[in-house]
Every structure is written in C-alpha cells, then in structure tokens.
PDB file of N, CA and C in Angstrom:
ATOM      1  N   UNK A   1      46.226 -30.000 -73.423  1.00  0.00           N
ATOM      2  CA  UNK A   1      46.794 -28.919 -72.626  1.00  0.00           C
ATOM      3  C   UNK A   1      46.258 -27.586 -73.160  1.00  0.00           C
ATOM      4  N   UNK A   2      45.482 -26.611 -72.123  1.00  0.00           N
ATOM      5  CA  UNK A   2      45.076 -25.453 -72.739  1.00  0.00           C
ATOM      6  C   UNK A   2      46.267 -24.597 -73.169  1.00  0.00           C
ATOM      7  N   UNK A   3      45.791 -23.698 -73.483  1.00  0.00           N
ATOM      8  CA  UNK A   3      46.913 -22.313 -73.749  1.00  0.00           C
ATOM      9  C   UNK A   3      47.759 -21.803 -72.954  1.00  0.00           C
ATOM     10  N   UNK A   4      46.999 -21.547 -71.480  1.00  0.00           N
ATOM     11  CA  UNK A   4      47.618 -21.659 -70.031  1.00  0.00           C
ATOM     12  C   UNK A   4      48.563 -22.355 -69.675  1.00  0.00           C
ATOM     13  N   UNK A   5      48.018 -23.599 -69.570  1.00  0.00           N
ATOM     14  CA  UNK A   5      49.225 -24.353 -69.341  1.00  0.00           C
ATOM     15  C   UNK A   5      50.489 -24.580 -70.213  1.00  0.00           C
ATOM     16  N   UNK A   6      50.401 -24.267 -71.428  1.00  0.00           N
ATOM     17  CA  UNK A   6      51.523 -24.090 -72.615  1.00  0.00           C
ATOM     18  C   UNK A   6      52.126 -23.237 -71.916  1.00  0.00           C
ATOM     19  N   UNK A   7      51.328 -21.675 -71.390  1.00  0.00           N
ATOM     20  CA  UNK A   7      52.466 -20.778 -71.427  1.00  0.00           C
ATOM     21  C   UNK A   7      53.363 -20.773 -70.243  1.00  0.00           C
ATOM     22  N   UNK A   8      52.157 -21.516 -68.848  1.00  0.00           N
ATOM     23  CA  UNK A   8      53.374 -21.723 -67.998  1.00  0.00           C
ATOM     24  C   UNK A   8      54.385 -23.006 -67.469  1.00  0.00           C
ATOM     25  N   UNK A   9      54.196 -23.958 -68.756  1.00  0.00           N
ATOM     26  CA  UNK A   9      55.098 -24.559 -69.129  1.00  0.00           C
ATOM     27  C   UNK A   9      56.387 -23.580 -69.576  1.00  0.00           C
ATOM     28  N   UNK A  10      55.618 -23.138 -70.676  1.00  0.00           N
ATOM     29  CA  UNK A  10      57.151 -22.153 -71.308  1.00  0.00           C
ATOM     30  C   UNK A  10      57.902 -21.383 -69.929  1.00  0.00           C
ATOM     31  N   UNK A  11      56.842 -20.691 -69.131  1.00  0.00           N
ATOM     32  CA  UNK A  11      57.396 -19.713 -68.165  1.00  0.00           C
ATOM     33  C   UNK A  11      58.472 -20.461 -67.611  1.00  0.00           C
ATOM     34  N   UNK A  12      57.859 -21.618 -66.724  1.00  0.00           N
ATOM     35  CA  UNK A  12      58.805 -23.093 -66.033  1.00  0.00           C
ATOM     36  C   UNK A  12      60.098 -23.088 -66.949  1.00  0.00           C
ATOM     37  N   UNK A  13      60.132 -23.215 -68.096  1.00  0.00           N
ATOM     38  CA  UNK A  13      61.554 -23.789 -68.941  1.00  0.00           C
ATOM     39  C   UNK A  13      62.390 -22.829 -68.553  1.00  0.00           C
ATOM     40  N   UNK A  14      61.811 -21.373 -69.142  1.00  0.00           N
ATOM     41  CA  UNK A  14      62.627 -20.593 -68.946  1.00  0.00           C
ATOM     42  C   UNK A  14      63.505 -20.119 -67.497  1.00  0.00           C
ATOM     43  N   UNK A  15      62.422 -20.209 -66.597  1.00  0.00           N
ATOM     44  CA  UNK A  15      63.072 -19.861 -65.378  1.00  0.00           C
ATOM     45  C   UNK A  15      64.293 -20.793 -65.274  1.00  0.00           C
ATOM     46  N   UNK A  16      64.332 -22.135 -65.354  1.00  0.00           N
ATOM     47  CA  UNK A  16      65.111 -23.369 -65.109  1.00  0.00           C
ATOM     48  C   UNK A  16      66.192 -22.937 -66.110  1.00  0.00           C
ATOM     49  N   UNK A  17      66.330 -22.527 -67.331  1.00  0.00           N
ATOM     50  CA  UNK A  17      67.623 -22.376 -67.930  1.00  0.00           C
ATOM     51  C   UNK A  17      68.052 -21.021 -67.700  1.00  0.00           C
ATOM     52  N   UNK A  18      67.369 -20.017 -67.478  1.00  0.00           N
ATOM     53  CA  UNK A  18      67.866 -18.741 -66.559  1.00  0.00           C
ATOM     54  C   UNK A  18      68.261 -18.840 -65.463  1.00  0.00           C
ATOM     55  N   UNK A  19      67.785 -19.879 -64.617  1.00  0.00           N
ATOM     56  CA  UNK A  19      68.736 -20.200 -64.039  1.00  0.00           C
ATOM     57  C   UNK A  19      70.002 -20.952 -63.700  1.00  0.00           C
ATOM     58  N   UNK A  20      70.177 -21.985 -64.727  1.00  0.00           N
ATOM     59  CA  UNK A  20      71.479 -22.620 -65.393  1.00  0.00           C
ATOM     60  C   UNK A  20      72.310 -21.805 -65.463  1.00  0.00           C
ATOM     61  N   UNK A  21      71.886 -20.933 -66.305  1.00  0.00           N
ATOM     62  CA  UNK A  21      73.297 -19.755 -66.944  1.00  0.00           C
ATOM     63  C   UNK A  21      73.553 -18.925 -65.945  1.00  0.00           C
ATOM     64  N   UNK A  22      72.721 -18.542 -65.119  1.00  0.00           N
ATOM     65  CA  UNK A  22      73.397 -17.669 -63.724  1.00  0.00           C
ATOM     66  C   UNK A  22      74.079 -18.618 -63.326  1.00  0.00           C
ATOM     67  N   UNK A  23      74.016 -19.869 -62.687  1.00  0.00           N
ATOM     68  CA  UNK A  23      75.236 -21.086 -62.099  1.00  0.00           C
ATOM     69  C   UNK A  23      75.998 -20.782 -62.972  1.00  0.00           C
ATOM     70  N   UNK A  24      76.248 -20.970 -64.330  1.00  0.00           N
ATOM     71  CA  UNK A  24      77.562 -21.293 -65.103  1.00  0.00           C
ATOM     72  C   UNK A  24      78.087 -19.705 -65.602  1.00  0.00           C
ATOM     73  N   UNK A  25      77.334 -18.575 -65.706  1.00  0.00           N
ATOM     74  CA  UNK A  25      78.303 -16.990 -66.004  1.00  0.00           C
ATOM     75  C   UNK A  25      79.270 -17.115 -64.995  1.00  0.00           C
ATOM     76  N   UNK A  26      80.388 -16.551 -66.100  1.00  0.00           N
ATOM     77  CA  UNK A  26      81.588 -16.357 -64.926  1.00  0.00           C
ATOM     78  C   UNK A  26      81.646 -14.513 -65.211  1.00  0.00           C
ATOM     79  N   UNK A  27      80.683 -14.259 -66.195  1.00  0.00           N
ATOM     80  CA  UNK A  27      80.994 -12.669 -65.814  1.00  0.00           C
ATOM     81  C   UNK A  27      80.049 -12.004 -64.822  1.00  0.00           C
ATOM     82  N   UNK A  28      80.142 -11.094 -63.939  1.00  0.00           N
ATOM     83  CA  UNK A  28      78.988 -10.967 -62.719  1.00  0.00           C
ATOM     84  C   UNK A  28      77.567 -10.209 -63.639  1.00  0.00           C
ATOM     85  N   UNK A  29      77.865  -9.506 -65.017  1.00  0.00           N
ATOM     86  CA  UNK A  29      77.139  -8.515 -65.312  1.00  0.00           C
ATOM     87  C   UNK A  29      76.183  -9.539 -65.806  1.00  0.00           C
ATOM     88  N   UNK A  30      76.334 -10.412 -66.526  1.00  0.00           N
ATOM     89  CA  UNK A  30      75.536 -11.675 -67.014  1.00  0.00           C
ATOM     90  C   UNK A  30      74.953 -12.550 -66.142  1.00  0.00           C
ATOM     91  N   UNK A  31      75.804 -12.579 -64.896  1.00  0.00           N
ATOM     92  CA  UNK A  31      74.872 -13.382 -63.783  1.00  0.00           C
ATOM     93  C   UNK A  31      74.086 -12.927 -63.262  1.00  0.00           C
ATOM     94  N   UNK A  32      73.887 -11.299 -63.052  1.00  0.00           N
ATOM     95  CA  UNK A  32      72.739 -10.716 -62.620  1.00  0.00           C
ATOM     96  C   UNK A  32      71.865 -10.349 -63.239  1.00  0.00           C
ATOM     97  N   UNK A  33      72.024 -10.165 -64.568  1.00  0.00           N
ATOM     98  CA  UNK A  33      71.061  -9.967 -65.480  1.00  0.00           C
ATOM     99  C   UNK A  33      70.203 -11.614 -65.536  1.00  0.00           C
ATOM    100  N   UNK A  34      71.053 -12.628 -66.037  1.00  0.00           N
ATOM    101  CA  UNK A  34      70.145 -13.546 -66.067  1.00  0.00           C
ATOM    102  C   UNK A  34      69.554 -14.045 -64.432  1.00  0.00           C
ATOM    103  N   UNK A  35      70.283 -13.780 -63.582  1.00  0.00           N
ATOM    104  CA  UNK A  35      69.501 -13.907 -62.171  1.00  0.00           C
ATOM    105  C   UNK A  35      67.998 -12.957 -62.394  1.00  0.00           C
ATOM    106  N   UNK A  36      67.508 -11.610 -62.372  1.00  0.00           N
ATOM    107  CA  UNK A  36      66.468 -10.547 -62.257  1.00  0.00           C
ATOM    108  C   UNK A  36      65.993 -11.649 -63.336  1.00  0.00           C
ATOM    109  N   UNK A  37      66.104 -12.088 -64.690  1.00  0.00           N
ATOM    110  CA  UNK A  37      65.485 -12.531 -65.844  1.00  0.00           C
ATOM    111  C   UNK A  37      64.857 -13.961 -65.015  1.00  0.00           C
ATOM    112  N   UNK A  38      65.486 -14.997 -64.258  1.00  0.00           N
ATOM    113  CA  UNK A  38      65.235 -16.022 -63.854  1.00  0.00           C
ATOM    114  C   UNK A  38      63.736 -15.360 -63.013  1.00  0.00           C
ATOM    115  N   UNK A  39      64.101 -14.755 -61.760  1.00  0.00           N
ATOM    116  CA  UNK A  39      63.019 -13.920 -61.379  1.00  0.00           C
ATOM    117  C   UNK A  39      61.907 -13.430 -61.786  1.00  0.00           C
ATOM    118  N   UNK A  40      61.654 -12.836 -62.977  1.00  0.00           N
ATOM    119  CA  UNK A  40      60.719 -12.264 -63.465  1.00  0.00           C
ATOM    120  C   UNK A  40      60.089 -13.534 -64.023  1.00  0.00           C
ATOM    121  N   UNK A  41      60.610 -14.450 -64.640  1.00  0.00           N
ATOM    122  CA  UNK A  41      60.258 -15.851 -65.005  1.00  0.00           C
ATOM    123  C   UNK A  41      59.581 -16.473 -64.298  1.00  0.00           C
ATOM    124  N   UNK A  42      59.638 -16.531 -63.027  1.00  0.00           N
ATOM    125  CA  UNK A  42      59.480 -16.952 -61.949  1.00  0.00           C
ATOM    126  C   UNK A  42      58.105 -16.495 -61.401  1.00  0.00           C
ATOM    127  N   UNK A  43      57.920 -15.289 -61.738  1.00  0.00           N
ATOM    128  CA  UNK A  43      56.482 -14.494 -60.874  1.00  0.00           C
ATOM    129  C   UNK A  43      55.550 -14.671 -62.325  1.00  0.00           C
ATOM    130  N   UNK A  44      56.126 -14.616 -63.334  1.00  0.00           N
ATOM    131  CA  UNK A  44      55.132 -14.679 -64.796  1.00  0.00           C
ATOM    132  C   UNK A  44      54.467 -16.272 -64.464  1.00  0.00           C
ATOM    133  N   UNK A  45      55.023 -17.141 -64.153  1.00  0.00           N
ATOM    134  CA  UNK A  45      54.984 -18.528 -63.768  1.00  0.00           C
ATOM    135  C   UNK A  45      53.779 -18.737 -62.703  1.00  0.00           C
ATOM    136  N   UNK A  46      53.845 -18.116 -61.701  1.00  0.00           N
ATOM    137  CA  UNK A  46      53.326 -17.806 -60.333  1.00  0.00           C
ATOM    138  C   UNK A  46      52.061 -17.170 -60.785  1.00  0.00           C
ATOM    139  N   UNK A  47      51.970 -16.543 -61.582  1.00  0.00           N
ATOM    140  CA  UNK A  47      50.986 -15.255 -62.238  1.00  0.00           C
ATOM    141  C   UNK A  47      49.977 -15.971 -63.219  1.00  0.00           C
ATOM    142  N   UNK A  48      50.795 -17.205 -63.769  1.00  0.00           N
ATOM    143  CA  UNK A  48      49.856 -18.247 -65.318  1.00  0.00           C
ATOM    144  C   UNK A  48      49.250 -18.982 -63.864  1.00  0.00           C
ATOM    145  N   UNK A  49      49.837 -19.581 -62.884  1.00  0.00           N
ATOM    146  CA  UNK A  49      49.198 -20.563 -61.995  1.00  0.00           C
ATOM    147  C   UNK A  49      47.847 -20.058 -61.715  1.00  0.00           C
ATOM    148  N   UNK A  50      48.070 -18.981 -61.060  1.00  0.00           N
ATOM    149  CA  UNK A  50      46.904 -18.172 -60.553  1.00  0.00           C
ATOM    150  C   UNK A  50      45.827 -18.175 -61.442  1.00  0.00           C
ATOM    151  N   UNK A  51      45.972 -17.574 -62.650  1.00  0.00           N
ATOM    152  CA  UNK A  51      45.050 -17.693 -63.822  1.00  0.00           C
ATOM    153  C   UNK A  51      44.222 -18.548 -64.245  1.00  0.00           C
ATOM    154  N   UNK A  52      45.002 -19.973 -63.948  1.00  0.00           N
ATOM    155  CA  UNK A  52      44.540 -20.653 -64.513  1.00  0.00           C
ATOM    156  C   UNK A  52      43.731 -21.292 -62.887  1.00  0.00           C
ATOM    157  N   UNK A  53      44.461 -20.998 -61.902  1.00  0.00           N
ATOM    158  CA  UNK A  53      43.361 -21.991 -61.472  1.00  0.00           C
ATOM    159  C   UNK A  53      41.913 -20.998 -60.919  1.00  0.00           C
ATOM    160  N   UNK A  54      41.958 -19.413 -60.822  1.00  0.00           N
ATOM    161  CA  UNK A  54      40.800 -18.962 -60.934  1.00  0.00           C
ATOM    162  C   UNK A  54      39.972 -19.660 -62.539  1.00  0.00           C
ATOM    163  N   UNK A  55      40.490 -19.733 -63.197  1.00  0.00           N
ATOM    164  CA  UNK A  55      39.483 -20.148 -64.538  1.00  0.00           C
ATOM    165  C   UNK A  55      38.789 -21.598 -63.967  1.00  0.00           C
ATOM    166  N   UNK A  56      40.292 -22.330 -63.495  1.00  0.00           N
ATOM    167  CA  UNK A  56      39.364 -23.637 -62.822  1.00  0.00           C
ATOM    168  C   UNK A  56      38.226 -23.439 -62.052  1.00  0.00           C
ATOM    169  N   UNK A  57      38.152 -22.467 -61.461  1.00  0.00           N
ATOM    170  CA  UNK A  57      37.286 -22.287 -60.163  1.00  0.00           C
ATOM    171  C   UNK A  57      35.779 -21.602 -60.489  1.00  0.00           C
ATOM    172  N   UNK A  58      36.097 -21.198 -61.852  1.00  0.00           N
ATOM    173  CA  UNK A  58      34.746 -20.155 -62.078  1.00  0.00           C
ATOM    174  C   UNK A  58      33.984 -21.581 -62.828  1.00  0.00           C
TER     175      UNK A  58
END
C-alpha cells in the first residue's frame, strides 16, 4: 500500500467515527462540530482519491 492509500485509508476511518459520534452526541454543540469535522474528512478523502488516481494515470 503506497503512502496515498495509507492516508486515505486514515481519511475513510476518520470520517466513519466522526460520524459515529455525531449519531451518539446528545449535546448539539458536539454534534455539529463533529458533523463539519466528519465533512472535511470526507472531501480530504475525495481529494487523496483524486491524487492518487491522477498519479495512476500519469
């Protein structure tokens, strides 16, 4: 597994337990924070894909 794919492995984990803890906060300030955090997880994720598959492509 290159480096790439490590990191958007990591990106993947994170989004998935950022988004756990938004399901289970019962305070709203914590559910939206980790909601935007799930999000940003989410496009960093979207962002390693891309990367890596222009590298595939060159």
């Amino acid at each position: 597994m290159t480096h790439l794919e490590d990191r958007l492995e990591r990106f993947e984990t994170l989004t998935a337990e950022c988004e756990l803890i938004t399901k289970l906060a019962t305070d709203s300030t914590k559910r939206e924070f980790y909601l935007k955090l799930s999000e940003q997880y989410r496009q960093l994720a979207a962002e390693m894909r891309q990367a890596i598959a222009t590298k595939a492509a060159a």
